[in-house]
Structure formats: C-alpha cells, structure tokens
Protein backbone atom coordinates (compact mmCIF):
# COMPACT_ATOMS: atom_id res chain seq x y z
CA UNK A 1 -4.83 68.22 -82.43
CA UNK A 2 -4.09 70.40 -85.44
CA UNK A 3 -1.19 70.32 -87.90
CA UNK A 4 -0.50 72.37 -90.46
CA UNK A 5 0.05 71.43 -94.50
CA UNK A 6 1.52 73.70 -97.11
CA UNK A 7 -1.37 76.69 -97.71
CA UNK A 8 -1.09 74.66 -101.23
CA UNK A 9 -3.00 71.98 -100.16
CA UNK A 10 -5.46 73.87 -98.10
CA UNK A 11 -9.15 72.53 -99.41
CA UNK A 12 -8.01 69.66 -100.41
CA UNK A 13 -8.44 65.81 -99.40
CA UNK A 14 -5.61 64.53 -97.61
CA UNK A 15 -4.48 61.13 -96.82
CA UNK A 16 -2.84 61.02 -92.87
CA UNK A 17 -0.82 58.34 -91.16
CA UNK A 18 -0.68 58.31 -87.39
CA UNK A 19 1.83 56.19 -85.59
CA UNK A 20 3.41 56.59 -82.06
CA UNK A 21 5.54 59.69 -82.57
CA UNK A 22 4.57 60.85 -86.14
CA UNK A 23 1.89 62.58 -88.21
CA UNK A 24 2.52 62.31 -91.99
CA UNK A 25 0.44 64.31 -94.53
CA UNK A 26 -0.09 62.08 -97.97
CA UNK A 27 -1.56 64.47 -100.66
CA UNK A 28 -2.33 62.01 -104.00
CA UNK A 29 0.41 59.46 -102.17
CA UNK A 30 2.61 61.81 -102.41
CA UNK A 31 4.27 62.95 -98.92
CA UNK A 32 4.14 66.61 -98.30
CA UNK A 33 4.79 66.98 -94.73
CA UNK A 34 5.34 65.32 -91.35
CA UNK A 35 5.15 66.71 -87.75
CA UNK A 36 6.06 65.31 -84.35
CA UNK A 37 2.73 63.86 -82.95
CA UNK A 38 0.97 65.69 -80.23
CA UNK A 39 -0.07 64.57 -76.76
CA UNK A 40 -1.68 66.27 -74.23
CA UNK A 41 -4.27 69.22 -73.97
CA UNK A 42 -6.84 69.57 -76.58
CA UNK A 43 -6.45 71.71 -79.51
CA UNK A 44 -2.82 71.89 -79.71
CA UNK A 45 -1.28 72.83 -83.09
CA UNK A 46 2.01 72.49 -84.59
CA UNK A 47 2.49 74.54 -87.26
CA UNK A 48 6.13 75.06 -89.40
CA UNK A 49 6.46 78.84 -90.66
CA UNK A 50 6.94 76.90 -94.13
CA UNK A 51 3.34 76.18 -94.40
CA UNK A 52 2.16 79.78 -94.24
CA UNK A 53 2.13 81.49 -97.21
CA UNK A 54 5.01 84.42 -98.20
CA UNK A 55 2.55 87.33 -97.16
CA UNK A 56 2.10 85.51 -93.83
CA UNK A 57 5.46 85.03 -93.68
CA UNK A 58 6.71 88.54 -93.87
CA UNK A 59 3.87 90.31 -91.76
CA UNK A 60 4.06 93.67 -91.22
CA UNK A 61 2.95 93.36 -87.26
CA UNK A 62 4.99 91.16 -84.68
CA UNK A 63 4.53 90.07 -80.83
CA UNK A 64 6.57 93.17 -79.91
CA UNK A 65 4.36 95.70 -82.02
CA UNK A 66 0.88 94.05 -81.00
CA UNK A 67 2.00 94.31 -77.45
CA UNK A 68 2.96 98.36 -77.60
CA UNK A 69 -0.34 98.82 -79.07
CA UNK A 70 -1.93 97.15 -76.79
CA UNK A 71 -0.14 98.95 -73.79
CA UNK A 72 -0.86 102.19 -75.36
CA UNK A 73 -4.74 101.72 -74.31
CA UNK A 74 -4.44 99.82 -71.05
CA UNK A 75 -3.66 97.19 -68.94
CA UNK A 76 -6.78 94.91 -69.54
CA UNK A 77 -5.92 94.90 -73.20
CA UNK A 78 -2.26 94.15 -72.51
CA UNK A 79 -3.42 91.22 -70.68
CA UNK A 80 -5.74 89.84 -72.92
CA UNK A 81 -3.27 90.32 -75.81
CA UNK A 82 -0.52 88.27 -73.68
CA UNK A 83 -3.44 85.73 -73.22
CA UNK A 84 -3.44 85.37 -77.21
CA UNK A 85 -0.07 84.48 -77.62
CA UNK A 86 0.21 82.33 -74.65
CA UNK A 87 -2.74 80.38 -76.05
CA UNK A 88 -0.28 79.37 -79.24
CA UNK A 89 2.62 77.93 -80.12
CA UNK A 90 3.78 79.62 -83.47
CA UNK A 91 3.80 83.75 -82.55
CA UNK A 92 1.82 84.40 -86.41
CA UNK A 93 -1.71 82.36 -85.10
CA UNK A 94 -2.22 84.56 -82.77
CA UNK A 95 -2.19 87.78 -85.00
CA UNK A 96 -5.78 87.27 -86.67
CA UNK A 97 -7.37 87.67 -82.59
CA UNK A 98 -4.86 90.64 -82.32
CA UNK A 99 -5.83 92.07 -85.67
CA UNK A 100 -9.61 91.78 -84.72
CA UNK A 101 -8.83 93.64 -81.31
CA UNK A 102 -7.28 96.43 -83.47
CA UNK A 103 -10.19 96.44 -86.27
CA UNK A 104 -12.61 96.99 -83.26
CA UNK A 105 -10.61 99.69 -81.98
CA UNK A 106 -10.11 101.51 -85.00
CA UNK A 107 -14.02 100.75 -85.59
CA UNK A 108 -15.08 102.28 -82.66
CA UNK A 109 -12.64 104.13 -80.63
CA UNK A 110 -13.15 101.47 -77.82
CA UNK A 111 -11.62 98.57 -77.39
CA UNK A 112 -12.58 95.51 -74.87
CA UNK A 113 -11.96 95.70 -71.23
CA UNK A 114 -12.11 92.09 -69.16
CA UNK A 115 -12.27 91.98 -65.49
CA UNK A 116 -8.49 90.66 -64.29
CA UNK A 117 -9.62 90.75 -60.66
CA UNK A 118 -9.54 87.40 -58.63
CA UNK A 119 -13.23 86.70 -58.89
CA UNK A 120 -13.24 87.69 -62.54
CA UNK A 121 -12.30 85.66 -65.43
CA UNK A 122 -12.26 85.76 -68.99
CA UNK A 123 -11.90 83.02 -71.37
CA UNK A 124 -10.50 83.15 -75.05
C-alpha cells in the first residue's frame, strides 16, 4: 500500500505507526499526516491533494482534457487513457502515464495502439 506525505518530506526517513484503521506519518516525532489504512488489492494508494505540491496542484491538464486528446487520435488510445485513470484513486497520478502518451505522440507523430479485442489484452 502507498500513502502519501507532504512533497516536504519526500527523501526523508520517516517514522510510521500502523494500527487497525490508521496509518500515521512521524517525521522527527513530530506527526505530519495520517490516512485511513488500506485493505485489499495490492498497490493501492491514498493520496490527499494537500501533499502534492502547488504546481501539481494547479495543473494545466485535467481528466476531461487528457480524454479529448486522446479521442482526437482514436479509440485504442481513448481506452488505454480510461485504463489510467481507472487504475487510481486521486485523478493527478494518473497524469505522468498520460503526459508520457502525449510526449510520444508529439515525439513521433504516432502514438500506441493496444489490441481491445476479446482475445487481446493489454496490461498497464
């Protein structure tokens, strides 16, 4: 499970205390954050918009723009976009696999087509 900490503390040491229903983040014993404790599938994050910094905060691209863009060059890139999203819980983790979809794009012209078809998968 992941949880985020104020970009602050980022590269630091952090002390953590796990009980039934909590996470709490300890930075030099002082408390600088606490989530609600995740159960369930693997990798999950919880992440408050707080954490991110101001930039991240205010970015310039949203679900609703990434999701045009990616209808503008076809339905295999909608779908894998949608797929991004889905696979998070807070809307702005999701940009940095968007952004590198858009980079190759603008890199190249092209931009990655997955099969969709029932005996086709792709996996993120």
């Amino acid at each position: 499970m992941n949880y985020s900490v104020p970009y602050e503390y980022v590269g630091n040491y952090v002390d953590v205390k796990v009980t039934k229903r909590t996470v709490t983040v300890y930075y030099k014993m002082n408390q600088i954050c606490t989530h609600d404790r995740l159960y369930g599938r693997i990798n999950q994050y919880s992440t408050n918009k707080s954490h991110m910094p101001e930039n991240h905060q205010k970015f310039q691209w949203n679900k609703d723009r990434f999701m045009k863009w990616a209808a503008s060059i076809g339905d295999n890139t909608s779908i894998l976009v949608s797929k991004l999203f889905d696979r998070y819980k807070v809307e702005e983790q999701a940009y940095k696999g968007c952004m590198s979809l858009l980079n190759m794009e603008n890199q190249t012209g092209k931009c990655v087509s997955i099969g969709v078809g029932s005996h086709q998968s792709a996996w993120l």
